[in-house]
PDB file of N, CA and C in Angstrom:
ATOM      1  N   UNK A   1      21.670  38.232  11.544  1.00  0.00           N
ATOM      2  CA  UNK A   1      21.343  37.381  12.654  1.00  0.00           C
ATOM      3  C   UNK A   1      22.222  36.149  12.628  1.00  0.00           C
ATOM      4  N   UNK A   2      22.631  35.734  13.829  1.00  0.00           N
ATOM      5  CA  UNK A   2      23.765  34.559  13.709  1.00  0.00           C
ATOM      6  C   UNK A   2      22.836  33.397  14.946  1.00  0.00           C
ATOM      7  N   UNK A   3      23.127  32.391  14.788  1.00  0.00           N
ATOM      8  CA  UNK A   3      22.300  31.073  14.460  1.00  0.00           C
ATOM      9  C   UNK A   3      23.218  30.283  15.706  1.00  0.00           C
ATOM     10  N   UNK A   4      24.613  31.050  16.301  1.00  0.00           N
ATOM     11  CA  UNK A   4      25.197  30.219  17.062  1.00  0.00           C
ATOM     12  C   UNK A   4      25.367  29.508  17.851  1.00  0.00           C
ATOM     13  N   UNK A   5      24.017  30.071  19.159  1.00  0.00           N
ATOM     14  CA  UNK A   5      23.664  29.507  20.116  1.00  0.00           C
ATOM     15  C   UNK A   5      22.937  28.449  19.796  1.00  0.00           C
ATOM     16  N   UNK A   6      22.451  28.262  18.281  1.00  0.00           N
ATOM     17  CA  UNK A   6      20.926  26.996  18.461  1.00  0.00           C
ATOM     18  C   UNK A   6      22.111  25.885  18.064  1.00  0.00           C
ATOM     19  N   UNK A   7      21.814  24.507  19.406  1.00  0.00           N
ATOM     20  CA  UNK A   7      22.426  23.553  19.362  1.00  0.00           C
ATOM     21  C   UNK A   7      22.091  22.803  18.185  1.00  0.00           C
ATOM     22  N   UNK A   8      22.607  21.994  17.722  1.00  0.00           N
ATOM     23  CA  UNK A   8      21.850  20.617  16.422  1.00  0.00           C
ATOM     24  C   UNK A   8      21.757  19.588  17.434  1.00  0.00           C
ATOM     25  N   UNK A   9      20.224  18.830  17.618  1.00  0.00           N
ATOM     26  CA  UNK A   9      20.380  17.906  18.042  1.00  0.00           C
ATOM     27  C   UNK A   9      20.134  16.746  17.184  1.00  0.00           C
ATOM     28  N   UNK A  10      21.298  15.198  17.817  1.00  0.00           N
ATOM     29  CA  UNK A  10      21.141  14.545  16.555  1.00  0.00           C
ATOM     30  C   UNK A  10      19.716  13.340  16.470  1.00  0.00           C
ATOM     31  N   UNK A  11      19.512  13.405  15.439  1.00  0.00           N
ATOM     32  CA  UNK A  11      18.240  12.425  14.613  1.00  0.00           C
ATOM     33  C   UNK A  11      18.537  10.942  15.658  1.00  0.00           C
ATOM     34  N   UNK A  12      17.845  10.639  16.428  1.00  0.00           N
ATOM     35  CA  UNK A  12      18.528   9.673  17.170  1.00  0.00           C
ATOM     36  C   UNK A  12      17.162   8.863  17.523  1.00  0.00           C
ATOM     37  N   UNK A  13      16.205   8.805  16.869  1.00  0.00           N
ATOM     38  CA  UNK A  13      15.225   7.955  16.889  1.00  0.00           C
ATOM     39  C   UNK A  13      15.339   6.278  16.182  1.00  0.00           C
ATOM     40  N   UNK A  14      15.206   5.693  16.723  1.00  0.00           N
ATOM     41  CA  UNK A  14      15.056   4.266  16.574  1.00  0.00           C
ATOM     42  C   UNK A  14      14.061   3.834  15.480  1.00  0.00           C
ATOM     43  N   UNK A  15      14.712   2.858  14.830  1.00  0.00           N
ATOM     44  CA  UNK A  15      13.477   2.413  13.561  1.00  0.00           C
ATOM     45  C   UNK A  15      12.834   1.301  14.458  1.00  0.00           C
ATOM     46  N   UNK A  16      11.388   1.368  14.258  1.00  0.00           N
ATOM     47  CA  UNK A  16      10.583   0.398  14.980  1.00  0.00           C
ATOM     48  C   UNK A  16      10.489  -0.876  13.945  1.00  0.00           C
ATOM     49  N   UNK A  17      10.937  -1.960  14.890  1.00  0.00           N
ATOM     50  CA  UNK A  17      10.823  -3.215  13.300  1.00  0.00           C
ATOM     51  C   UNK A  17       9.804  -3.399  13.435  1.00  0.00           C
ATOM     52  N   UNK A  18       8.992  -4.136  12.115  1.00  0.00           N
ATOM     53  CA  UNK A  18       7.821  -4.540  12.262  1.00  0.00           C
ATOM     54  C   UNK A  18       7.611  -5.942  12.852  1.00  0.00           C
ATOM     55  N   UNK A  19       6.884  -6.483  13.386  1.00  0.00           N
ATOM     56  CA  UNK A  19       6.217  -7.832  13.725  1.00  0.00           C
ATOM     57  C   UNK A  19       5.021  -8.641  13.175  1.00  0.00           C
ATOM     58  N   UNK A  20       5.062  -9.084  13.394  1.00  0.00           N
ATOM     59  CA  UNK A  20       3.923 -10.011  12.648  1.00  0.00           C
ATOM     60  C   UNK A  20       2.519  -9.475  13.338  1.00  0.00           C
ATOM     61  N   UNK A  21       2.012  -9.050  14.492  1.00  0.00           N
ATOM     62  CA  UNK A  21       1.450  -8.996  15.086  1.00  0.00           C
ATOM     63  C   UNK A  21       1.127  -7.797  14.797  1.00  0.00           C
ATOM     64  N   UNK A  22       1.667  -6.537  14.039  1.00  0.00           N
ATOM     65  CA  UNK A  22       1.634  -5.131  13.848  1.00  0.00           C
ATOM     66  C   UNK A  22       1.564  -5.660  12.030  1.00  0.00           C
ATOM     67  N   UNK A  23       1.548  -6.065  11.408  1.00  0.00           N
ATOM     68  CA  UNK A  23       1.385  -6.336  10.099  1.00  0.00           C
ATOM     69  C   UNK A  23       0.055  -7.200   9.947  1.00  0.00           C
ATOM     70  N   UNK A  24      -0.479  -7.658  10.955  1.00  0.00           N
ATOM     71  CA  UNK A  24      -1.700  -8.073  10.690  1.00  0.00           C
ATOM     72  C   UNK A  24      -2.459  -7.497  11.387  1.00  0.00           C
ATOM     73  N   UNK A  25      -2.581  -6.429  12.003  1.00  0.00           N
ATOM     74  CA  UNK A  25      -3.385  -5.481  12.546  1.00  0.00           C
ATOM     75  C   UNK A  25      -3.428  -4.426  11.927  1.00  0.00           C
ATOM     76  N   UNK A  26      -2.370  -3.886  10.552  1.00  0.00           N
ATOM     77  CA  UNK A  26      -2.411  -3.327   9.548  1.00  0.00           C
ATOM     78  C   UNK A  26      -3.303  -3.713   8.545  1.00  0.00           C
ATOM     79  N   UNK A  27      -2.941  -4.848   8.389  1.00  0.00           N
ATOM     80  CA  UNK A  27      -3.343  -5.539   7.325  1.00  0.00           C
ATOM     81  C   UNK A  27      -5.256  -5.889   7.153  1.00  0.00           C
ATOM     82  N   UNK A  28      -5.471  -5.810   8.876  1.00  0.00           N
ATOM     83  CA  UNK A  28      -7.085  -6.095   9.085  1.00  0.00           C
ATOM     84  C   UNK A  28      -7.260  -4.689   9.241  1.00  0.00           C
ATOM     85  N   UNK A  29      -6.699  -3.712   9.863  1.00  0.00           N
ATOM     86  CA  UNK A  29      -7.328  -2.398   9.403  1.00  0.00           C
ATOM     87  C   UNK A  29      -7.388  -1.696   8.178  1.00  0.00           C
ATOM     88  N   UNK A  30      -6.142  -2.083   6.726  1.00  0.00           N
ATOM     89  CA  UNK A  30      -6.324  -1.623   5.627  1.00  0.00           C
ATOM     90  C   UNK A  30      -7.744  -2.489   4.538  1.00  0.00           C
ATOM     91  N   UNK A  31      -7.434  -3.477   5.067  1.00  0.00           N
ATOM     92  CA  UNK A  31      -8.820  -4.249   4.673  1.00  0.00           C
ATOM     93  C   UNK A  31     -10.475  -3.748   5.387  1.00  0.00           C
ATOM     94  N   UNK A  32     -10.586  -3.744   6.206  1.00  0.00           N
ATOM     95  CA  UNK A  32     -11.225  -3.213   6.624  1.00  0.00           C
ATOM     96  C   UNK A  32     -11.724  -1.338   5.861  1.00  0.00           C
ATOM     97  N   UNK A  33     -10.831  -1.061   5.530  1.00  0.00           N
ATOM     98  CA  UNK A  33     -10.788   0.341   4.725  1.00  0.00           C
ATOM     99  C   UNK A  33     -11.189   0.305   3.535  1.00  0.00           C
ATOM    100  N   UNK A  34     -10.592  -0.495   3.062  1.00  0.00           N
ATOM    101  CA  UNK A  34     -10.908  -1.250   1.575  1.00  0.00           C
ATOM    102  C   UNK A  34     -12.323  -1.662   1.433  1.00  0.00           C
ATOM    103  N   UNK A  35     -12.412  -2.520   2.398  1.00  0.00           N
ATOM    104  CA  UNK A  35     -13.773  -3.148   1.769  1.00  0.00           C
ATOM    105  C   UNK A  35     -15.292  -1.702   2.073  1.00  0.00           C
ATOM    106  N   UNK A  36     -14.614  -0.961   3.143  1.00  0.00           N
ATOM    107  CA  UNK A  36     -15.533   0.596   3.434  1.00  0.00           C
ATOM    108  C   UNK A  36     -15.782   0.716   1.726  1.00  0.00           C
ATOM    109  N   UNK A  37     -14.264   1.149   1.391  1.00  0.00           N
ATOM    110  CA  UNK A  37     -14.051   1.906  -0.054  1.00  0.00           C
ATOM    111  C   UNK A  37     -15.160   0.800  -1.174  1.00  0.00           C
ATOM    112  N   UNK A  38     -14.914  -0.255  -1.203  1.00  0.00           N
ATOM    113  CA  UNK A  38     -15.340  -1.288  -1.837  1.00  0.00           C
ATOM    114  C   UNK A  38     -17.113  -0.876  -2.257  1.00  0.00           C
ATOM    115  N   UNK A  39     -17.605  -0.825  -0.680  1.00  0.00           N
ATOM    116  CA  UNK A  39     -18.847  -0.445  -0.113  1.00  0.00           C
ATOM    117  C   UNK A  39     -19.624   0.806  -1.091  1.00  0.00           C
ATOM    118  N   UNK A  40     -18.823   1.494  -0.392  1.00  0.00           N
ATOM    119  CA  UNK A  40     -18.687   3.132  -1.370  1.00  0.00           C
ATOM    120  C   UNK A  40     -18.985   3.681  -2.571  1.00  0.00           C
ATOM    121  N   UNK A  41     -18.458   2.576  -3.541  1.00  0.00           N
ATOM    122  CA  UNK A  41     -17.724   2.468  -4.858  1.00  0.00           C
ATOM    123  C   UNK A  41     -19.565   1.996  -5.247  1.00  0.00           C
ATOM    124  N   UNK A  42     -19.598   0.967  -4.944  1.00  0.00           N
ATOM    125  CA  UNK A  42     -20.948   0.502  -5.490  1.00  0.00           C
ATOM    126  C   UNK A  42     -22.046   1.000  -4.961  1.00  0.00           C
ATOM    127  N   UNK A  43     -22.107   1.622  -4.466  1.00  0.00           N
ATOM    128  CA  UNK A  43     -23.721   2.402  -3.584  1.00  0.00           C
ATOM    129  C   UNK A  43     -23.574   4.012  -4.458  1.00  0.00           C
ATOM    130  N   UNK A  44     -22.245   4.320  -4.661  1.00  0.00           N
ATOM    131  CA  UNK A  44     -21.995   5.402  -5.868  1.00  0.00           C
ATOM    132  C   UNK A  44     -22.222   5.075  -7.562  1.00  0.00           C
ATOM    133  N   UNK A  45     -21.895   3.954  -7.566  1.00  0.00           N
ATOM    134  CA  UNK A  45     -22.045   3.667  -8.970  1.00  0.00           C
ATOM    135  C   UNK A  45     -23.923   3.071  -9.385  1.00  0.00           C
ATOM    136  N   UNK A  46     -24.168   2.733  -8.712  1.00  0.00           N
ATOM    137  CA  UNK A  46     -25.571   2.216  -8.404  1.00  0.00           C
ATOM    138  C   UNK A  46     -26.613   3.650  -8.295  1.00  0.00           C
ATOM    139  N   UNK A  47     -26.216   4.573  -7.662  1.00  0.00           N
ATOM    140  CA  UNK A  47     -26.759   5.654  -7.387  1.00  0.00           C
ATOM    141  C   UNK A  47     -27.028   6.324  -8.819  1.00  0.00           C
ATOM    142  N   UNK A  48     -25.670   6.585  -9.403  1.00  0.00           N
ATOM    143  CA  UNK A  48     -25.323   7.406 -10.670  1.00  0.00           C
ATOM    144  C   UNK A  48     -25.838   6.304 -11.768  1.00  0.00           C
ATOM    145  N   UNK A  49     -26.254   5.138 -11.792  1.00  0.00           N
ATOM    146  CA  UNK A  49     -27.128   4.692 -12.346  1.00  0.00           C
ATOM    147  C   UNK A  49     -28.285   4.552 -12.552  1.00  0.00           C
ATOM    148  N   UNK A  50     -29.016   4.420 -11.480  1.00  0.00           N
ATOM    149  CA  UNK A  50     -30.427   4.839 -11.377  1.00  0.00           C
ATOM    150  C   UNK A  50     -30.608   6.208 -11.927  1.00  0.00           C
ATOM    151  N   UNK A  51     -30.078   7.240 -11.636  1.00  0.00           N
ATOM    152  CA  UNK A  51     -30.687   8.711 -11.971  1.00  0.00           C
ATOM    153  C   UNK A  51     -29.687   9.279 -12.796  1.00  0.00           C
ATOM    154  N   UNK A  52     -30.200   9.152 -13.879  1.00  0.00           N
ATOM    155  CA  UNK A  52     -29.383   9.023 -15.479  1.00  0.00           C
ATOM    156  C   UNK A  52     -29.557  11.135 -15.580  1.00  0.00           C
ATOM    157  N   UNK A  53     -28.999  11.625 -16.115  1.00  0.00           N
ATOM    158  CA  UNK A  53     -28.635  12.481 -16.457  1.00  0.00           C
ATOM    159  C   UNK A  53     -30.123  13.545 -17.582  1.00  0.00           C
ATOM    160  N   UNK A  54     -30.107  14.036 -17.066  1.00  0.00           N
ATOM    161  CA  UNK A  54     -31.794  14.650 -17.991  1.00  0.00           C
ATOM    162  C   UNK A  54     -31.439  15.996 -18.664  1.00  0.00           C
ATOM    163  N   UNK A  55     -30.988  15.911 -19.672  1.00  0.00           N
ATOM    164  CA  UNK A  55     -30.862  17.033 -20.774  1.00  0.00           C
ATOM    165  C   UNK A  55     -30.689  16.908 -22.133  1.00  0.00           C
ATOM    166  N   UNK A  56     -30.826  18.251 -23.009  1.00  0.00           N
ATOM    167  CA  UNK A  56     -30.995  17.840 -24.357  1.00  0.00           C
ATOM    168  C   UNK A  56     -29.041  18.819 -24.585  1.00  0.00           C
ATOM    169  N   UNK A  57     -28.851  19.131 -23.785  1.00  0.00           N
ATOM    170  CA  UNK A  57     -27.499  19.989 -23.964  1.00  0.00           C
ATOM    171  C   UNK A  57     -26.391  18.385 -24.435  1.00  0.00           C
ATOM    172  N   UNK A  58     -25.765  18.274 -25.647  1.00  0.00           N
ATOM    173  CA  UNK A  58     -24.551  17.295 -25.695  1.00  0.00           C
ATOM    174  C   UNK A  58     -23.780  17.546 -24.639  1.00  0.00           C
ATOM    175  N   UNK A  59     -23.103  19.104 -24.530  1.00  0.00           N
ATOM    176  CA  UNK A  59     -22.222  19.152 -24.111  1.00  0.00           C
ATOM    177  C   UNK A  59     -22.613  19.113 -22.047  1.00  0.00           C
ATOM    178  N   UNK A  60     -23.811  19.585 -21.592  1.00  0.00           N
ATOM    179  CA  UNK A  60     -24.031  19.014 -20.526  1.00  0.00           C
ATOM    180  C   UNK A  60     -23.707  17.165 -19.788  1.00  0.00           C
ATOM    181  N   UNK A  61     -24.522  16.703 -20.982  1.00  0.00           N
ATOM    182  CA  UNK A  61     -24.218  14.958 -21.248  1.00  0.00           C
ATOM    183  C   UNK A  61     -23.010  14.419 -20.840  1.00  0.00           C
ATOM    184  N   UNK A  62     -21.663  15.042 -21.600  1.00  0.00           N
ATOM    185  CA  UNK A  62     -21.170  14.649 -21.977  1.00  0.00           C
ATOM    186  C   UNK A  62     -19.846  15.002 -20.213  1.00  0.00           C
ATOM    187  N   UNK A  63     -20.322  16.239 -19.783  1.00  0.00           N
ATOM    188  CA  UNK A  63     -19.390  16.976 -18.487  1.00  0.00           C
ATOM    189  C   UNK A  63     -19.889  16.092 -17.518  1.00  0.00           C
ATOM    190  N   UNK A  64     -21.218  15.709 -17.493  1.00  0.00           N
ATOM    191  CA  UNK A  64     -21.616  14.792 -16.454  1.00  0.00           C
ATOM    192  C   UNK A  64     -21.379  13.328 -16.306  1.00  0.00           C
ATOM    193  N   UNK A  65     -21.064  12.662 -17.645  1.00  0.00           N
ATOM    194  CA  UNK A  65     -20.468  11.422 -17.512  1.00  0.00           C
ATOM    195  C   UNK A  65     -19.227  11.378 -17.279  1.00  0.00           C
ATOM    196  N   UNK A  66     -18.721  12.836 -17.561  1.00  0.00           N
ATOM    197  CA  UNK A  66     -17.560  12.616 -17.343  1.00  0.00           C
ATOM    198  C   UNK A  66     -16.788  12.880 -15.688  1.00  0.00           C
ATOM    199  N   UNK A  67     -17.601  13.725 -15.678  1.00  0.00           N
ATOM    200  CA  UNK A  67     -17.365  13.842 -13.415  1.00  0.00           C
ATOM    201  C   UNK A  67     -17.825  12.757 -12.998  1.00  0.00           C
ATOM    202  N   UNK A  68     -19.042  11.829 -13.325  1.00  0.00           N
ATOM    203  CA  UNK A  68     -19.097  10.340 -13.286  1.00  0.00           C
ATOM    204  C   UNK A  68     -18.628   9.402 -12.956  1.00  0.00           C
ATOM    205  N   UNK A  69     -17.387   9.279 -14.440  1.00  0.00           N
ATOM    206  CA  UNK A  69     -16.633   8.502 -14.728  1.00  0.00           C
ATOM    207  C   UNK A  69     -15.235   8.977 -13.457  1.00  0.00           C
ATOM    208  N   UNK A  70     -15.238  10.065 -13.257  1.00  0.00           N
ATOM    209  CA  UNK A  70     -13.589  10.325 -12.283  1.00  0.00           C
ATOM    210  C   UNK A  70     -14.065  10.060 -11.083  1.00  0.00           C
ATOM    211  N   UNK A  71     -15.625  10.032 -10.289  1.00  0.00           N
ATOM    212  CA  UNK A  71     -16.013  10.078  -9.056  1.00  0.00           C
ATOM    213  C   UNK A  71     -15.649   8.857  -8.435  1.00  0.00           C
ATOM    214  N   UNK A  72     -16.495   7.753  -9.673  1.00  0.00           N
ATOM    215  CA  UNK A  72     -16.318   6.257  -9.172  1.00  0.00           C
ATOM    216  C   UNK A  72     -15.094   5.865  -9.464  1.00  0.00           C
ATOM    217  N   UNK A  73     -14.066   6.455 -10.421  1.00  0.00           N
ATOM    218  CA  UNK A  73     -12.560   5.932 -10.321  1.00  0.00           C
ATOM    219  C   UNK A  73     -11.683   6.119  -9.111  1.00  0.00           C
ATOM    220  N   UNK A  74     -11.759   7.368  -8.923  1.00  0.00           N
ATOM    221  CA  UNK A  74     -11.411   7.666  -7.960  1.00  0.00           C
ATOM    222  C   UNK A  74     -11.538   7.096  -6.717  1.00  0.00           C
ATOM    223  N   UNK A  75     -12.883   6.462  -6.451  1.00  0.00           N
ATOM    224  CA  UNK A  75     -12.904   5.630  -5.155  1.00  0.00           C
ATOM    225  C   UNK A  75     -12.872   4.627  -5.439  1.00  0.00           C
ATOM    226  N   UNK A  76     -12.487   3.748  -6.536  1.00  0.00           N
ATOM    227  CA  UNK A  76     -12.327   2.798  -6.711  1.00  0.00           C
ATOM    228  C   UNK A  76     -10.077   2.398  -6.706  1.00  0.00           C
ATOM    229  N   UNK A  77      -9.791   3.558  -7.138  1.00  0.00           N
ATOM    230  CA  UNK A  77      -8.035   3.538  -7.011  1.00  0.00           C
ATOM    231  C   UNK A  77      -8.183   3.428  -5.179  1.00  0.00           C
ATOM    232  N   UNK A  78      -8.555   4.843  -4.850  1.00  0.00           N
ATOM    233  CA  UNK A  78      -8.835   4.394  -3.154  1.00  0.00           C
ATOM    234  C   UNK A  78      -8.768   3.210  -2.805  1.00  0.00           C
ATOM    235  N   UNK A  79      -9.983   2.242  -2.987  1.00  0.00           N
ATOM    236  CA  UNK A  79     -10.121   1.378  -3.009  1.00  0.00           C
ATOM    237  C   UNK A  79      -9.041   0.247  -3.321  1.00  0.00           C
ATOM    238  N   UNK A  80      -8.371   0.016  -4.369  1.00  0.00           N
ATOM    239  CA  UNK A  80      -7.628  -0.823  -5.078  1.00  0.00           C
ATOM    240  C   UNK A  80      -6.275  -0.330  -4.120  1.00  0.00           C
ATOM    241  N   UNK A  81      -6.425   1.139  -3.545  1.00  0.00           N
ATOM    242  CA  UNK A  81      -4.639   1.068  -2.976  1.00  0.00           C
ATOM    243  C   UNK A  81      -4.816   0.588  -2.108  1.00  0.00           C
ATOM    244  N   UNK A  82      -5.735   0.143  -0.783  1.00  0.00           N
ATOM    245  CA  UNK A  82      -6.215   0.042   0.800  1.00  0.00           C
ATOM    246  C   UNK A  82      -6.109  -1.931   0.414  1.00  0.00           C
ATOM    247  N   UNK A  83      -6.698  -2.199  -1.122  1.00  0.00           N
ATOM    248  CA  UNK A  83      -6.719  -4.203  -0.831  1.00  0.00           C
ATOM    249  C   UNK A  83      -5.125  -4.044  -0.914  1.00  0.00           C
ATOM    250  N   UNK A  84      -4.710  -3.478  -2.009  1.00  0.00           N
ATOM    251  CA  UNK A  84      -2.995  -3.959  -2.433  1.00  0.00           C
ATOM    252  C   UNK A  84      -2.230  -3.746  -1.017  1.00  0.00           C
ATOM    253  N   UNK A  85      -2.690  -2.488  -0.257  1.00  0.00           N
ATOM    254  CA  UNK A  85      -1.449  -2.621   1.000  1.00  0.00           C
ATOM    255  C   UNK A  85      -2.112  -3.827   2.110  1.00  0.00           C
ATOM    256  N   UNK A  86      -3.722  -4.108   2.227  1.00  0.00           N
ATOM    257  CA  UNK A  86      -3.352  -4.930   2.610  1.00  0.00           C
ATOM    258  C   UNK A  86      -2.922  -6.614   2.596  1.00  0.00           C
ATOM    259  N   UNK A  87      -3.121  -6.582   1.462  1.00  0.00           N
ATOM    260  CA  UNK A  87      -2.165  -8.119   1.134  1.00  0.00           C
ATOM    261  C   UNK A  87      -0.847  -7.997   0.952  1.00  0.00           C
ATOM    262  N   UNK A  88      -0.345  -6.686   0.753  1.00  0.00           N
ATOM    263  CA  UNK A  88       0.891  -6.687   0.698  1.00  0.00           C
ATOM    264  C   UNK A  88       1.480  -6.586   2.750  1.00  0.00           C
ATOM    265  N   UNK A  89       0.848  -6.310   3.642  1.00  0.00           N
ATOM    266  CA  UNK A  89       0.880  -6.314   5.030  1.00  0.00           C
ATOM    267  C   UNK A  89       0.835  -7.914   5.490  1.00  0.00           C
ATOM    268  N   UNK A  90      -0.178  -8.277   4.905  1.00  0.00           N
ATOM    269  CA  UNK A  90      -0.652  -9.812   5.172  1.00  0.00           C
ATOM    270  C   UNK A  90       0.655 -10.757   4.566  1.00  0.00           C
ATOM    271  N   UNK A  91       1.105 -10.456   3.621  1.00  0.00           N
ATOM    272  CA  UNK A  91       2.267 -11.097   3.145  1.00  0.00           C
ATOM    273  C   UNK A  91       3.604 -10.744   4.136  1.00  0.00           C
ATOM    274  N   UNK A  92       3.414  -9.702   4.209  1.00  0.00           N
ATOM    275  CA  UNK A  92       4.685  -9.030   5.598  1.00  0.00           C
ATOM    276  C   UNK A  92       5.247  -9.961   6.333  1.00  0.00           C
ATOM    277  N   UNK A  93       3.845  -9.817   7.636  1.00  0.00           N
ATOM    278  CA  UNK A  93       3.138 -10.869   8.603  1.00  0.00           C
ATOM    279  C   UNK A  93       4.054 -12.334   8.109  1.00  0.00           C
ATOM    280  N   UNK A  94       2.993 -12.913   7.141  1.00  0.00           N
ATOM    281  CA  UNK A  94       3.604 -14.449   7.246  1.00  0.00           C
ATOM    282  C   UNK A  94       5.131 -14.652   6.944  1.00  0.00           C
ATOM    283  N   UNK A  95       5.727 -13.782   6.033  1.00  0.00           N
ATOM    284  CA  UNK A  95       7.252 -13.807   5.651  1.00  0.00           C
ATOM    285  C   UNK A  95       7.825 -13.326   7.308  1.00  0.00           C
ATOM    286  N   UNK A  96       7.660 -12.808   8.318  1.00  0.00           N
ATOM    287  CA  UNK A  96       7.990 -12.418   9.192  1.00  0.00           C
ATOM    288  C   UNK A  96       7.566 -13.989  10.044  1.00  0.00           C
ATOM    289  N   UNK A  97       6.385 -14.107  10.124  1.00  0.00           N
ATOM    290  CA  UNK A  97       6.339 -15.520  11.120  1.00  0.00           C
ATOM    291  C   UNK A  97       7.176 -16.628  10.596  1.00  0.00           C
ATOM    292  N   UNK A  98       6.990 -17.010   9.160  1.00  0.00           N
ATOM    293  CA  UNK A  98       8.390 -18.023   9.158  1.00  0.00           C
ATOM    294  C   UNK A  98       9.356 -17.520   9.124  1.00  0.00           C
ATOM    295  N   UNK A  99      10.303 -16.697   8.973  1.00  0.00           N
ATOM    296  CA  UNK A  99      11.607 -16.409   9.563  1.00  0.00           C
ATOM    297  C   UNK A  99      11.381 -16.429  11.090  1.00  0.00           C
ATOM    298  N   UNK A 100      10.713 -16.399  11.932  1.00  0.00           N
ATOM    299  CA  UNK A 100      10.676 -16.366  13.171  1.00  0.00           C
ATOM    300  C   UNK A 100      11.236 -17.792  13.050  1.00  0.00           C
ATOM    301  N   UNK A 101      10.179 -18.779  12.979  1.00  0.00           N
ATOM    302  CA  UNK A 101       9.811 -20.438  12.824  1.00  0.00           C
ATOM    303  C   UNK A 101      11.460 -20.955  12.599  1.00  0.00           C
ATOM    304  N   UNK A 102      11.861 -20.481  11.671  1.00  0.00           N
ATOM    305  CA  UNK A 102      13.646 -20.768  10.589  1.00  0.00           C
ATOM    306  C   UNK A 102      14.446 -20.388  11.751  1.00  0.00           C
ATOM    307  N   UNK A 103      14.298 -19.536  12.608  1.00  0.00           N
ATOM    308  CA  UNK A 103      15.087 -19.111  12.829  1.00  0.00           C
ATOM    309  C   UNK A 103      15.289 -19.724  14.551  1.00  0.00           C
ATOM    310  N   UNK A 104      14.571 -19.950  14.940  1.00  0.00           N
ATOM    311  CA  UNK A 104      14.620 -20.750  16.295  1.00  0.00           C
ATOM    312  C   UNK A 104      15.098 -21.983  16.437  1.00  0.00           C
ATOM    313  N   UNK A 105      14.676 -22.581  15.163  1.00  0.00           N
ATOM    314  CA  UNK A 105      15.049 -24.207  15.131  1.00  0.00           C
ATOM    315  C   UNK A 105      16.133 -24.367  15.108  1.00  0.00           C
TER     316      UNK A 105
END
């Protein structure tokens, strides 16, 4: 089979810059996510505290603290990636508004 007729068309999409105005609407929606996750994290860990684990098996004990221990990490990294992007968005934002500010004067 020969491929000759299919044209290449070229990659010709535009990079969208960011604005200040799109970095803090990031930044209040990754927060906003975060603090969900935040939410989450402790109504899970609170949960799995109250209702402690009921067996005489070690090795039962020991599988259940340990799916436990990965449930609430797990939404807690969630968590920890959604604050870091958004202060790292929120930082965007203001490094973007003063170069605006610098740059007019």
């Amino acid at each position: 089979m020969s491929n000759e007729n299919v044209k290449q068309q070229p990659d010709t999409q535009a990079q969208v810059q960011p604005t200040p105005l799109r970095c803090f609407t990031g930044a209040v929606i990754s927060g906003g996510l975060g603090y969900a996750g935040y939410s989450l994290m402790i109504a899970i860990a609170t949960t799995f505290a109250t209702k402690p684990i009921h067996s005489d098996n070690p090795m039962v004990v020991n599988i259940g603290s340990a799916v436990r221990t990965l449930v609430v990490g797990v939404t807690a990294l969630g968590t920890g990636i959604f604050g870091i992007v958004a202060v790292g968005l929120l930082a965007l934002g203001v490094q973007l508004l003063v170069q605006q500010f610098t740059q007019k004067s």
